[in-house]
PDB file of N, CA and C in Angstrom:
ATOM      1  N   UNK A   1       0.826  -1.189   0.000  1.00  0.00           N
ATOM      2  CA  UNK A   1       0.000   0.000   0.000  1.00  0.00           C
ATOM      3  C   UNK A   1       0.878   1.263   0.000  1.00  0.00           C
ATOM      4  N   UNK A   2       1.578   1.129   0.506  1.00  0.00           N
ATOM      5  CA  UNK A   2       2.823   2.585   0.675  1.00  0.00           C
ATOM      6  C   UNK A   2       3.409   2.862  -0.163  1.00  0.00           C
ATOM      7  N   UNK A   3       4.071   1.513  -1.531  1.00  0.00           N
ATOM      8  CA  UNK A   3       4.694   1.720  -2.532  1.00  0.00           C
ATOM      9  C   UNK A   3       3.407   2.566  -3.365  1.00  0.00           C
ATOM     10  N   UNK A   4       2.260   1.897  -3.687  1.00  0.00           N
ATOM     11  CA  UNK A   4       1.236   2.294  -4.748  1.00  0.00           C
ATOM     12  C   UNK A   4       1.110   4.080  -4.456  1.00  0.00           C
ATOM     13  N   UNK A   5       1.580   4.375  -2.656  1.00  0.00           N
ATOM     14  CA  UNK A   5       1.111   5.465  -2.213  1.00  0.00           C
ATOM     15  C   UNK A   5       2.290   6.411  -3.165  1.00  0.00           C
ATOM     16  N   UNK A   6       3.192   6.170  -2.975  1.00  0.00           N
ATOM     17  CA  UNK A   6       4.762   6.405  -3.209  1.00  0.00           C
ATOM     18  C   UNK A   6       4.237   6.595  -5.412  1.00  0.00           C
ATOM     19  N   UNK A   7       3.991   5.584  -5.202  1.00  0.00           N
ATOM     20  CA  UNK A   7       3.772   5.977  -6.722  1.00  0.00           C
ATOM     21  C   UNK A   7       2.833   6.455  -7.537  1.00  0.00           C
ATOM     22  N   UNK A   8       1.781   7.134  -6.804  1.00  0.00           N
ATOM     23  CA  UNK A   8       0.809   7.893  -7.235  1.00  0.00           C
ATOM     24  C   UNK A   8       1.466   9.110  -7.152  1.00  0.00           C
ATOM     25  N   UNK A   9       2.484   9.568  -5.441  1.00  0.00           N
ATOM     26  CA  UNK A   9       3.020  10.831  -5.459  1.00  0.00           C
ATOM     27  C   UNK A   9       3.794  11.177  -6.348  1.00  0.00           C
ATOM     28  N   UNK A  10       4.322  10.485  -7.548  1.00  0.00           N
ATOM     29  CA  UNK A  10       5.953  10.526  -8.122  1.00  0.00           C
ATOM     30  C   UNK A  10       5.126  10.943  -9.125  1.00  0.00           C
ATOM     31  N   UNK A  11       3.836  10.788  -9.759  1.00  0.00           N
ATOM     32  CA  UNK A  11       3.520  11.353 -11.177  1.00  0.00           C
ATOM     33  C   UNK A  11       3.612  10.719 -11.686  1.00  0.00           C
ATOM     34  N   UNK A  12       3.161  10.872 -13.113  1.00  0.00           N
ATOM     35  CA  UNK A  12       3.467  10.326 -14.573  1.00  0.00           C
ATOM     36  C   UNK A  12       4.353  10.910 -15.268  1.00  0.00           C
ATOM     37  N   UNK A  13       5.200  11.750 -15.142  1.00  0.00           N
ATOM     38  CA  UNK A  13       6.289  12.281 -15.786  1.00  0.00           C
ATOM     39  C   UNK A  13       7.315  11.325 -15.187  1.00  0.00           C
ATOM     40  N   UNK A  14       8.383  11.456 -16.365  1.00  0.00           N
ATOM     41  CA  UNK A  14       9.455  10.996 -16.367  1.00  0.00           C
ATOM     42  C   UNK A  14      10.799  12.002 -15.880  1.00  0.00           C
ATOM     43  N   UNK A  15      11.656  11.390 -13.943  1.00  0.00           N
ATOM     44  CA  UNK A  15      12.422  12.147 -13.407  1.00  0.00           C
ATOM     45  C   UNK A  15      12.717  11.266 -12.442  1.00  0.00           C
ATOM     46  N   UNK A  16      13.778  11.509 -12.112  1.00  0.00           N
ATOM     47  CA  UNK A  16      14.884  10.915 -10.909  1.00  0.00           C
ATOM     48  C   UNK A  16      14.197   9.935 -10.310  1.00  0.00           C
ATOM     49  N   UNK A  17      13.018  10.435  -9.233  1.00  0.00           N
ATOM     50  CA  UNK A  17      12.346  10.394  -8.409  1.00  0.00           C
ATOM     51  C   UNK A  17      11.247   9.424  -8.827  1.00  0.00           C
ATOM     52  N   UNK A  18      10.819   9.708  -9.922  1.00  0.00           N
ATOM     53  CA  UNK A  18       9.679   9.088 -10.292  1.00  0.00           C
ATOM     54  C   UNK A  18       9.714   7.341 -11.048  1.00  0.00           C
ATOM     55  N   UNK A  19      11.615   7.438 -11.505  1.00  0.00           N
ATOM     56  CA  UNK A  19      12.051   6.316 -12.014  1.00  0.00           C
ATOM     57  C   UNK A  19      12.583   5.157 -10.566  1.00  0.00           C
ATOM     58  N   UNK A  20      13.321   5.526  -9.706  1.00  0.00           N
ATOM     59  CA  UNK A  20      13.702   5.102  -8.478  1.00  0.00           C
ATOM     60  C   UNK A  20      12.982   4.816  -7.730  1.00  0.00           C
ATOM     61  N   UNK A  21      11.172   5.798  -8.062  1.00  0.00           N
ATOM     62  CA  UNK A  21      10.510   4.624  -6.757  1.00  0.00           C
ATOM     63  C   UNK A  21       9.877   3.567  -7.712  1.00  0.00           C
ATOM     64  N   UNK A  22       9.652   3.809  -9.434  1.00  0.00           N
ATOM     65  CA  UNK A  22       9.160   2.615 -10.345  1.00  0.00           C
ATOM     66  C   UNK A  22       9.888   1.442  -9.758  1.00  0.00           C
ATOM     67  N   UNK A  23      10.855   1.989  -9.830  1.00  0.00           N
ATOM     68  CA  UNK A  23      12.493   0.528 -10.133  1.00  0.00           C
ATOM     69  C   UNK A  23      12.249  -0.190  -8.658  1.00  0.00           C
ATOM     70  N   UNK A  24      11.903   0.454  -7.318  1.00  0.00           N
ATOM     71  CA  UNK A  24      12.281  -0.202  -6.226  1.00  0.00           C
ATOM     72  C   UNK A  24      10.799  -0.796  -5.896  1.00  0.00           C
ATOM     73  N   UNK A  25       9.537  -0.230  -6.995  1.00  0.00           N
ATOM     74  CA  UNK A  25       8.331  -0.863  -6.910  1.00  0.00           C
ATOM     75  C   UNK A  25       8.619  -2.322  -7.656  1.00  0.00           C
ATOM     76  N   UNK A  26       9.308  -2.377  -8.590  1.00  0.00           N
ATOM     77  CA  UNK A  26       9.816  -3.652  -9.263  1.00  0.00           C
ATOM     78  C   UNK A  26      10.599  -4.531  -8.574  1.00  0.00           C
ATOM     79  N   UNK A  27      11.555  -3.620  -7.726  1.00  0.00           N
ATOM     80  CA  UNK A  27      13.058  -4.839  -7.259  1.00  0.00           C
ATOM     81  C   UNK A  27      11.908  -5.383  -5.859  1.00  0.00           C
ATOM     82  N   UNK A  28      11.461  -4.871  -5.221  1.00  0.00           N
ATOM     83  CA  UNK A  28      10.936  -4.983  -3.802  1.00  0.00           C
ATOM     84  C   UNK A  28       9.948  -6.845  -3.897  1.00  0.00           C
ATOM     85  N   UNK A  29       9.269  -6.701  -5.025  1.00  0.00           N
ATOM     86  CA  UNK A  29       8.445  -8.020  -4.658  1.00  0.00           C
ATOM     87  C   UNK A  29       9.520  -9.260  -5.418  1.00  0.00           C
ATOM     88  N   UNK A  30       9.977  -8.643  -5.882  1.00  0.00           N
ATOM     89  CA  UNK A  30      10.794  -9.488  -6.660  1.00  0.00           C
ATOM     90  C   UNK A  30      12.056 -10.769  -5.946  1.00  0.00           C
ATOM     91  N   UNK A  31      12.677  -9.896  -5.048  1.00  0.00           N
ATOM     92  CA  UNK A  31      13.036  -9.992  -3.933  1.00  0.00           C
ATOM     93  C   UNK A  31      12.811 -10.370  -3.290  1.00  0.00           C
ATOM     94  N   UNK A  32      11.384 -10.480  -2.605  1.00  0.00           N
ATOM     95  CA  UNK A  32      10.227 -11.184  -1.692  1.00  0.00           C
ATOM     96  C   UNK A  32       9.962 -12.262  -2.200  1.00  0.00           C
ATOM     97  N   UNK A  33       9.811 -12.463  -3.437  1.00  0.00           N
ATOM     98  CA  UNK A  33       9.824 -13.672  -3.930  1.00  0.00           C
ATOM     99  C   UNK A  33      10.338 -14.811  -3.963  1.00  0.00           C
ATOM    100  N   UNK A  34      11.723 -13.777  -4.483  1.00  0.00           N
ATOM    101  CA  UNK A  34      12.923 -15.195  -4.331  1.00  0.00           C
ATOM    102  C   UNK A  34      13.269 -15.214  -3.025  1.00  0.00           C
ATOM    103  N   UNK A  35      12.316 -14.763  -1.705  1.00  0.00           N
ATOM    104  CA  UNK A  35      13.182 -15.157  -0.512  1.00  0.00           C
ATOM    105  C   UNK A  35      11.850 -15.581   0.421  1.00  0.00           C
ATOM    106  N   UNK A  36      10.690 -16.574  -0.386  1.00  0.00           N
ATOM    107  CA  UNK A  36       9.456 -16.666  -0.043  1.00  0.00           C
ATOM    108  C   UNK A  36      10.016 -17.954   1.068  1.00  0.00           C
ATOM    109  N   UNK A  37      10.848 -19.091   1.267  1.00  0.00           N
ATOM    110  CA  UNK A  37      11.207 -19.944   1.912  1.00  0.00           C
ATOM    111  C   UNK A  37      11.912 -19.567   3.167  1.00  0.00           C
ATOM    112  N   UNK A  38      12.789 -18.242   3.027  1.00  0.00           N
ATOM    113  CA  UNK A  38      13.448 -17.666   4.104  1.00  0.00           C
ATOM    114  C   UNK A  38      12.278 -17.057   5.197  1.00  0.00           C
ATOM    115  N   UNK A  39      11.181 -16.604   4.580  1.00  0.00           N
ATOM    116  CA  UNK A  39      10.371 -15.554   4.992  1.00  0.00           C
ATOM    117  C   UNK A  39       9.457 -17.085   6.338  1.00  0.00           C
ATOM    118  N   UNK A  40       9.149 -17.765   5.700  1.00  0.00           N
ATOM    119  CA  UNK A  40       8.027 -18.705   6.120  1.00  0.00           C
ATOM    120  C   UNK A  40       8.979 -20.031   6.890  1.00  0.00           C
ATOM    121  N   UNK A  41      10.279 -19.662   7.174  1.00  0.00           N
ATOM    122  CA  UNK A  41      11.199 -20.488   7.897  1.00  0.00           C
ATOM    123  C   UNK A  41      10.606 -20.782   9.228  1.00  0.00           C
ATOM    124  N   UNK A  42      10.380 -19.594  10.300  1.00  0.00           N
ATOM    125  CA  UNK A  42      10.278 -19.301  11.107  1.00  0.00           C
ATOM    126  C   UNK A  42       8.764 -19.943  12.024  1.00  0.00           C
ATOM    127  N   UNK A  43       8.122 -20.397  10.852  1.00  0.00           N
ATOM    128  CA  UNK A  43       6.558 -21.068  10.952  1.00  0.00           C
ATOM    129  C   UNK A  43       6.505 -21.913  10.616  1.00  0.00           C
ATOM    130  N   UNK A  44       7.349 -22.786   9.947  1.00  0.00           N
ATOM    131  CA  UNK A  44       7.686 -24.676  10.086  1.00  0.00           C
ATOM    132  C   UNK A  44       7.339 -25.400  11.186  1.00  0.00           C
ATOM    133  N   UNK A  45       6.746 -25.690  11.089  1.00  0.00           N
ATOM    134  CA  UNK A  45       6.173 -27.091  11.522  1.00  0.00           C
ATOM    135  C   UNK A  45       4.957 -28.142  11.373  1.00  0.00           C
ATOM    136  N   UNK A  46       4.882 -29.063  11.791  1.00  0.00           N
ATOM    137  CA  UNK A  46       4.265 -30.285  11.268  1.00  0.00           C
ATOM    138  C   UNK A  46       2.929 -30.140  11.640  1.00  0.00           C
ATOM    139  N   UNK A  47       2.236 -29.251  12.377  1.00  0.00           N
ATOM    140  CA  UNK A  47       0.794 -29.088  12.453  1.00  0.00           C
ATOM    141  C   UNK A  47       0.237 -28.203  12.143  1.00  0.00           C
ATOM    142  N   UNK A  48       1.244 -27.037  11.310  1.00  0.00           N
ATOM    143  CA  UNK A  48       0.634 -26.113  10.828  1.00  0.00           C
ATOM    144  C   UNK A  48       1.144 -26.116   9.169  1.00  0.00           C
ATOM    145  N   UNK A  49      -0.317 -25.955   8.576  1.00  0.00           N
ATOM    146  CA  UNK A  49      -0.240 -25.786   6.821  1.00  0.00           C
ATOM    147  C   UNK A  49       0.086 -24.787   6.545  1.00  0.00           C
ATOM    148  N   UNK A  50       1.313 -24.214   6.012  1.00  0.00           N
ATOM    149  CA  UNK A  50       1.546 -22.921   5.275  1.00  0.00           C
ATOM    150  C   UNK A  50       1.397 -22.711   3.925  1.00  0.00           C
ATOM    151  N   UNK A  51       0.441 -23.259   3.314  1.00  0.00           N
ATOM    152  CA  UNK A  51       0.053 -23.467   1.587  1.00  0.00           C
ATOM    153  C   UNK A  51      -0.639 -22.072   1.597  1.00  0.00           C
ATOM    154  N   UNK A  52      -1.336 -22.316   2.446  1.00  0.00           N
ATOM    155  CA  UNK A  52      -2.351 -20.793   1.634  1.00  0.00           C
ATOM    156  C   UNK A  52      -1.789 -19.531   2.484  1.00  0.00           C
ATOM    157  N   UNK A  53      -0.859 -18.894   3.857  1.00  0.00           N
ATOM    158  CA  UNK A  53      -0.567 -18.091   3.406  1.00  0.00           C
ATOM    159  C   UNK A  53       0.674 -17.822   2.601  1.00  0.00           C
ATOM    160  N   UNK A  54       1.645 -18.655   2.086  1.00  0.00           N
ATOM    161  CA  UNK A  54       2.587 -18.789   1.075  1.00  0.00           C
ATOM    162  C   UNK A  54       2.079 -18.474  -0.217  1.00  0.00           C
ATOM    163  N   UNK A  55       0.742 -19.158  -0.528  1.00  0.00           N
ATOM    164  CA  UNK A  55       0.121 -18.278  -1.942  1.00  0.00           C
ATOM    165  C   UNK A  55      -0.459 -16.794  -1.607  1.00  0.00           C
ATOM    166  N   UNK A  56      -0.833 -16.630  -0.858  1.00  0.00           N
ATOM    167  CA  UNK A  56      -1.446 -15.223  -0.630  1.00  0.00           C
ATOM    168  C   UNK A  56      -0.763 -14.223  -0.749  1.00  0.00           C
ATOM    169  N   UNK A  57       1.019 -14.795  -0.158  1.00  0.00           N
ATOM    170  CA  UNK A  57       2.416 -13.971   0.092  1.00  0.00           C
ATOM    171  C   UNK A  57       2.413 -13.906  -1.646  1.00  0.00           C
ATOM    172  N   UNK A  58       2.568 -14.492  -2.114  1.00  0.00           N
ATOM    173  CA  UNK A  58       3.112 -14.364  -3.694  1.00  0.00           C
ATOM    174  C   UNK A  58       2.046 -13.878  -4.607  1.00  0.00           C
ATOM    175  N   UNK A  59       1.076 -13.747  -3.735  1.00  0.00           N
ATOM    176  CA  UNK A  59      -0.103 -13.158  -4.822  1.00  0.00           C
ATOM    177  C   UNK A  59      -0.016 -12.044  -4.939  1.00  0.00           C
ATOM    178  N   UNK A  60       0.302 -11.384  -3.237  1.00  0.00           N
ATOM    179  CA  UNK A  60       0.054  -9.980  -2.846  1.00  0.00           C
ATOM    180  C   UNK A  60       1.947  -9.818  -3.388  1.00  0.00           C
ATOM    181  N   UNK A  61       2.911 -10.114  -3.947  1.00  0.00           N
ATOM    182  CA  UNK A  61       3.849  -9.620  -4.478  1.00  0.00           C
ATOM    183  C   UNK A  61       3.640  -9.642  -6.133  1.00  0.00           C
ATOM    184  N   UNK A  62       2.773 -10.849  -6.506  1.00  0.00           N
ATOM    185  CA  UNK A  62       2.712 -10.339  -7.935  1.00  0.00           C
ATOM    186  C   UNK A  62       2.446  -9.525  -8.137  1.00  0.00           C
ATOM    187  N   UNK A  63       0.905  -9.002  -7.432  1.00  0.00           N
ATOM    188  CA  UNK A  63       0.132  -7.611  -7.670  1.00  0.00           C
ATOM    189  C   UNK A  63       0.980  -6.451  -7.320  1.00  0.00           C
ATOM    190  N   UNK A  64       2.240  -6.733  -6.747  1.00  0.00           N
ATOM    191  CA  UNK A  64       2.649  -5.348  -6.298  1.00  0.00           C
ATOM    192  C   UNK A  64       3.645  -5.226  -7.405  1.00  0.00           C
ATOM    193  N   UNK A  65       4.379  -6.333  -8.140  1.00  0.00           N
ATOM    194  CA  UNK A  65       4.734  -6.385  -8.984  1.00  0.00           C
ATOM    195  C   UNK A  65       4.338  -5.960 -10.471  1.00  0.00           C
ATOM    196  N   UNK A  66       2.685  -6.330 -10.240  1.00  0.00           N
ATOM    197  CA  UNK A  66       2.265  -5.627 -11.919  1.00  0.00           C
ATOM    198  C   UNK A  66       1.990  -3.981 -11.745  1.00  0.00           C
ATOM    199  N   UNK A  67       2.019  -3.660 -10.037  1.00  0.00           N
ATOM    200  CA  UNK A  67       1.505  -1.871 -10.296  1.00  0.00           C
ATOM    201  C   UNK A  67       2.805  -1.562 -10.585  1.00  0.00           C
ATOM    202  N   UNK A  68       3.937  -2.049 -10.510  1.00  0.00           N
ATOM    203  CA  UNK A  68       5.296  -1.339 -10.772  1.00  0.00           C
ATOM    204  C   UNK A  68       5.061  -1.408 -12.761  1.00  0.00           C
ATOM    205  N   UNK A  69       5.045  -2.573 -13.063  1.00  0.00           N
ATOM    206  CA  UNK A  69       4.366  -2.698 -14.339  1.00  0.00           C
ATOM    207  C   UNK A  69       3.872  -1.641 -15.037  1.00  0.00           C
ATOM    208  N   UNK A  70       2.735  -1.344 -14.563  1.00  0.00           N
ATOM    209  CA  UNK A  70       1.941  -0.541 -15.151  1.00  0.00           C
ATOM    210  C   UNK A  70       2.191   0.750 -15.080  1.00  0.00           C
ATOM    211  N   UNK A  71       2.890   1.079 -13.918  1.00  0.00           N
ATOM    212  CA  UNK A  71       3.560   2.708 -13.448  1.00  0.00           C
ATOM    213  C   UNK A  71       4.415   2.830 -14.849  1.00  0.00           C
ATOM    214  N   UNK A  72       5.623   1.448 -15.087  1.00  0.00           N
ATOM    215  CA  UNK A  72       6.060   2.008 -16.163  1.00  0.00           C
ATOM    216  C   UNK A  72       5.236   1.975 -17.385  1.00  0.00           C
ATOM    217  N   UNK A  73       4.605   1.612 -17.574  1.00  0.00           N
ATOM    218  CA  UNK A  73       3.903   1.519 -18.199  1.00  0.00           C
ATOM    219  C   UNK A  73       2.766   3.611 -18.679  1.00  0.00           C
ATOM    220  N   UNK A  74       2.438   3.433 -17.482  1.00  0.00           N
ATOM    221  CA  UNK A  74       2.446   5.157 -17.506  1.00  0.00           C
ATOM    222  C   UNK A  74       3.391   5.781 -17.814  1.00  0.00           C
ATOM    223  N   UNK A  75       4.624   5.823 -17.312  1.00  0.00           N
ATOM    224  CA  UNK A  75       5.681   6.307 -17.506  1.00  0.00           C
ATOM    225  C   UNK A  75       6.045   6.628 -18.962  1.00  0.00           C
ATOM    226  N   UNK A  76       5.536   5.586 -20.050  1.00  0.00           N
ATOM    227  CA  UNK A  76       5.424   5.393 -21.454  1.00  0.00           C
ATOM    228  C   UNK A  76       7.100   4.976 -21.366  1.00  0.00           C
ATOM    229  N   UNK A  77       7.912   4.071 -20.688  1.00  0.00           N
ATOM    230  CA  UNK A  77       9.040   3.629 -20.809  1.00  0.00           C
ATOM    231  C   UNK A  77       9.101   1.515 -21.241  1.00  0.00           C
ATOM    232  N   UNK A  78       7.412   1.202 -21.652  1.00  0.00           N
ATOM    233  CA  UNK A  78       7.870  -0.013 -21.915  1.00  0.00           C
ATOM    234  C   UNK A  78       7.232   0.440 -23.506  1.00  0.00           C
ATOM    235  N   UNK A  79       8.160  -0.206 -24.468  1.00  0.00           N
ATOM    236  CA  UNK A  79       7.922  -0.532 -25.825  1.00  0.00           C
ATOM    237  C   UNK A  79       6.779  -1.163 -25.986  1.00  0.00           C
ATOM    238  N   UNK A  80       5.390  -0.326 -25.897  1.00  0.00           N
ATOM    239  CA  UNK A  80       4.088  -1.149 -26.133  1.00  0.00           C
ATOM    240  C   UNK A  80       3.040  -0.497 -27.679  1.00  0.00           C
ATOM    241  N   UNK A  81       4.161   0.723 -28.420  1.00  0.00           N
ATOM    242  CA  UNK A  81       3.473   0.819 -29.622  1.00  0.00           C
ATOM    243  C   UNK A  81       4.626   0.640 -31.243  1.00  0.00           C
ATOM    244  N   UNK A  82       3.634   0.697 -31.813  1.00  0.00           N
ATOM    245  CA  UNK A  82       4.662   0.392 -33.073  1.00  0.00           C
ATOM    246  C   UNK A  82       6.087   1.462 -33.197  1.00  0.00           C
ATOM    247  N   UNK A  83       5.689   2.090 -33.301  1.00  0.00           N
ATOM    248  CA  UNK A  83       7.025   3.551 -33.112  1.00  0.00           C
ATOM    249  C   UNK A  83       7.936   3.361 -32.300  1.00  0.00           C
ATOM    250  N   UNK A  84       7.693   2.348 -31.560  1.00  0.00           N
ATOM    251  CA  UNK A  84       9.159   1.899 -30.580  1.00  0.00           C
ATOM    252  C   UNK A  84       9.908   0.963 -31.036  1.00  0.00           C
ATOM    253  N   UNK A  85       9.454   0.019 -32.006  1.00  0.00           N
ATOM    254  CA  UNK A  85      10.229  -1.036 -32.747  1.00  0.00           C
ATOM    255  C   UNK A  85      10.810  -0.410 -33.945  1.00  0.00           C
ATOM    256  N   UNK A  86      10.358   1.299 -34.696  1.00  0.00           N
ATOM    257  CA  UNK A  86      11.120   1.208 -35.542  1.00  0.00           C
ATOM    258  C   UNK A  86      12.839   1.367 -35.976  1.00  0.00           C
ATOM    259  N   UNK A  87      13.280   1.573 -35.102  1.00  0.00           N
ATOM    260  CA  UNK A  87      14.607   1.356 -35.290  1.00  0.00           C
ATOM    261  C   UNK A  87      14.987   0.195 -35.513  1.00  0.00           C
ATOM    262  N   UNK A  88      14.283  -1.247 -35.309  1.00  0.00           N
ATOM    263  CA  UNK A  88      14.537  -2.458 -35.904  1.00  0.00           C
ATOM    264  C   UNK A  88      14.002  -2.562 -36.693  1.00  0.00           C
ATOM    265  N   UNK A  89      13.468  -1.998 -37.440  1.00  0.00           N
ATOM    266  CA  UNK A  89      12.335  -1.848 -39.431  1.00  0.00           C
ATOM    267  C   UNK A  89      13.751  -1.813 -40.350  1.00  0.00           C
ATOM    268  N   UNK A  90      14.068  -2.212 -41.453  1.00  0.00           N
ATOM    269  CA  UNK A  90      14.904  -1.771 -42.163  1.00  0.00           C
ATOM    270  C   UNK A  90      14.095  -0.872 -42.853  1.00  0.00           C
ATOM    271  N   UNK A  91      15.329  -0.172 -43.190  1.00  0.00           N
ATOM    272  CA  UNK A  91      14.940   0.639 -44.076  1.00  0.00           C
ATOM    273  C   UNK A  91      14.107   1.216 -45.031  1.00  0.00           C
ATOM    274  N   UNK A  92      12.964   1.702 -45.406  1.00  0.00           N
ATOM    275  CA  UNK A  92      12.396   1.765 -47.022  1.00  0.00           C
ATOM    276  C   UNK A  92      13.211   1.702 -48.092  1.00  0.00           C
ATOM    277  N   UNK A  93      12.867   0.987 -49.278  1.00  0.00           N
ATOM    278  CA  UNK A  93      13.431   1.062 -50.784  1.00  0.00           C
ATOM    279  C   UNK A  93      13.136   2.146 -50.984  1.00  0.00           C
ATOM    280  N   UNK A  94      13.595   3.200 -51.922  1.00  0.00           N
ATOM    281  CA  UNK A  94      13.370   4.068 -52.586  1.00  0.00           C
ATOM    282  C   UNK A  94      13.043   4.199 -54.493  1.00  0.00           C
ATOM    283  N   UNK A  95      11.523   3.646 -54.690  1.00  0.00           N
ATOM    284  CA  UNK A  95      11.564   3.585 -55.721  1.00  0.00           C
ATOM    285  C   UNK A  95      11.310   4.679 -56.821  1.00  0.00           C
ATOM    286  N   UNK A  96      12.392   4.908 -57.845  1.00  0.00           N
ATOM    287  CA  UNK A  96      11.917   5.655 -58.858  1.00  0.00           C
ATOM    288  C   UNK A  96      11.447   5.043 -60.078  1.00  0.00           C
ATOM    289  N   UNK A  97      10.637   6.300 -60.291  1.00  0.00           N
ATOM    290  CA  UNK A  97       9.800   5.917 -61.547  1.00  0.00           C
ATOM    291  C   UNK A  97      10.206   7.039 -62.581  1.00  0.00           C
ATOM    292  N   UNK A  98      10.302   6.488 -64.123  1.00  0.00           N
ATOM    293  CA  UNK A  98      10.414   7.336 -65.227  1.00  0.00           C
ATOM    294  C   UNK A  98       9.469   7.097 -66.110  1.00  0.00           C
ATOM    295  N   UNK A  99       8.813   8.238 -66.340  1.00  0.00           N
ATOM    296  CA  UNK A  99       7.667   8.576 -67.536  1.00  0.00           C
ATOM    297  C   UNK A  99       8.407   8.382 -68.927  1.00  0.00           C
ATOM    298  N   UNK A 100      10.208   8.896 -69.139  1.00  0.00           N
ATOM    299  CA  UNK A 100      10.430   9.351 -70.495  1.00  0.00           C
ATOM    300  C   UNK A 100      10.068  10.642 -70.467  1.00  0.00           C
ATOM    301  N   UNK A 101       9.987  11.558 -69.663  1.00  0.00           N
ATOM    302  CA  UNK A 101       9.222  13.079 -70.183  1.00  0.00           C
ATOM    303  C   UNK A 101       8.412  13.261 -70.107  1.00  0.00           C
ATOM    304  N   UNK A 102       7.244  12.319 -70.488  1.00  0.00           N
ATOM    305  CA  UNK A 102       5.718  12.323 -70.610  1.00  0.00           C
ATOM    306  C   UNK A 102       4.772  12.502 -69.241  1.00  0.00           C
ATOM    307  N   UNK A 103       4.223  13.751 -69.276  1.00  0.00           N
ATOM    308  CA  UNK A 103       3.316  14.328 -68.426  1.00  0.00           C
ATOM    309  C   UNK A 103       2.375  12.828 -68.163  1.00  0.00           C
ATOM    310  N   UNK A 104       2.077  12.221 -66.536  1.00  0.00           N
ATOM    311  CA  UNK A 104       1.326  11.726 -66.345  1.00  0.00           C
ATOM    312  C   UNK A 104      -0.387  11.865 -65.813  1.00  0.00           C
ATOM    313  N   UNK A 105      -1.336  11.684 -66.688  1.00  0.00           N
ATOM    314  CA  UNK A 105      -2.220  11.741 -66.102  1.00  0.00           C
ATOM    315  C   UNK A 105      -3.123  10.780 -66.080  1.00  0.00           C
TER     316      UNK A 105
END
């Protein structure tokens, strides 16, 4: 809730501030993720099921994971229209055409 808070304050413009809390909205669940076994160490044992809050943990990091997503996504910093691939387009041909002189109509 604090990151989403954090990233409503930063804007939709693109600046220092506004990229650093995207990036640490991204690194943060990411992180949590890969350390979902470290986290749930501490609550091992044989009469208690940790299935469902272990999915709940990774649910509530995906989702925090796709608002970083979508921030960049506001941001207009992920390649999601054609105009961003064209620097991998080759080139246009350049074709000429000759009449001979002759006015076309």
């Amino acid at each position: 809730m604090m990151m989403g808070f954090m990233m409503w304050m930063a804007g939709s413009t693109v600046h220092l501030f506004s990229i650093g809390i995207t990036f640490s909205a991204l690194w943060q669940p990411i992180s949590a993720l890969q350390g979902v076994g470290k986290v749930f160490e501490p609550y091992k044992d044989s009469k208690v099921d940790l299935l469902a809050p272990k999915l709940l943990f990774i649910a509530l990091n995906l989702g925090g994971l796709a608002l970083g997503v979508w921030k960049l996504n506001t941001l207009g910093l992920l390649p999601t229209h054609a105009s961003d691939w064209v620097s991998s387009l080759p080139p246009p041909q350049e074709v000429e055409f000759s009449a001979s002189g002759l006015p076309l109509h």
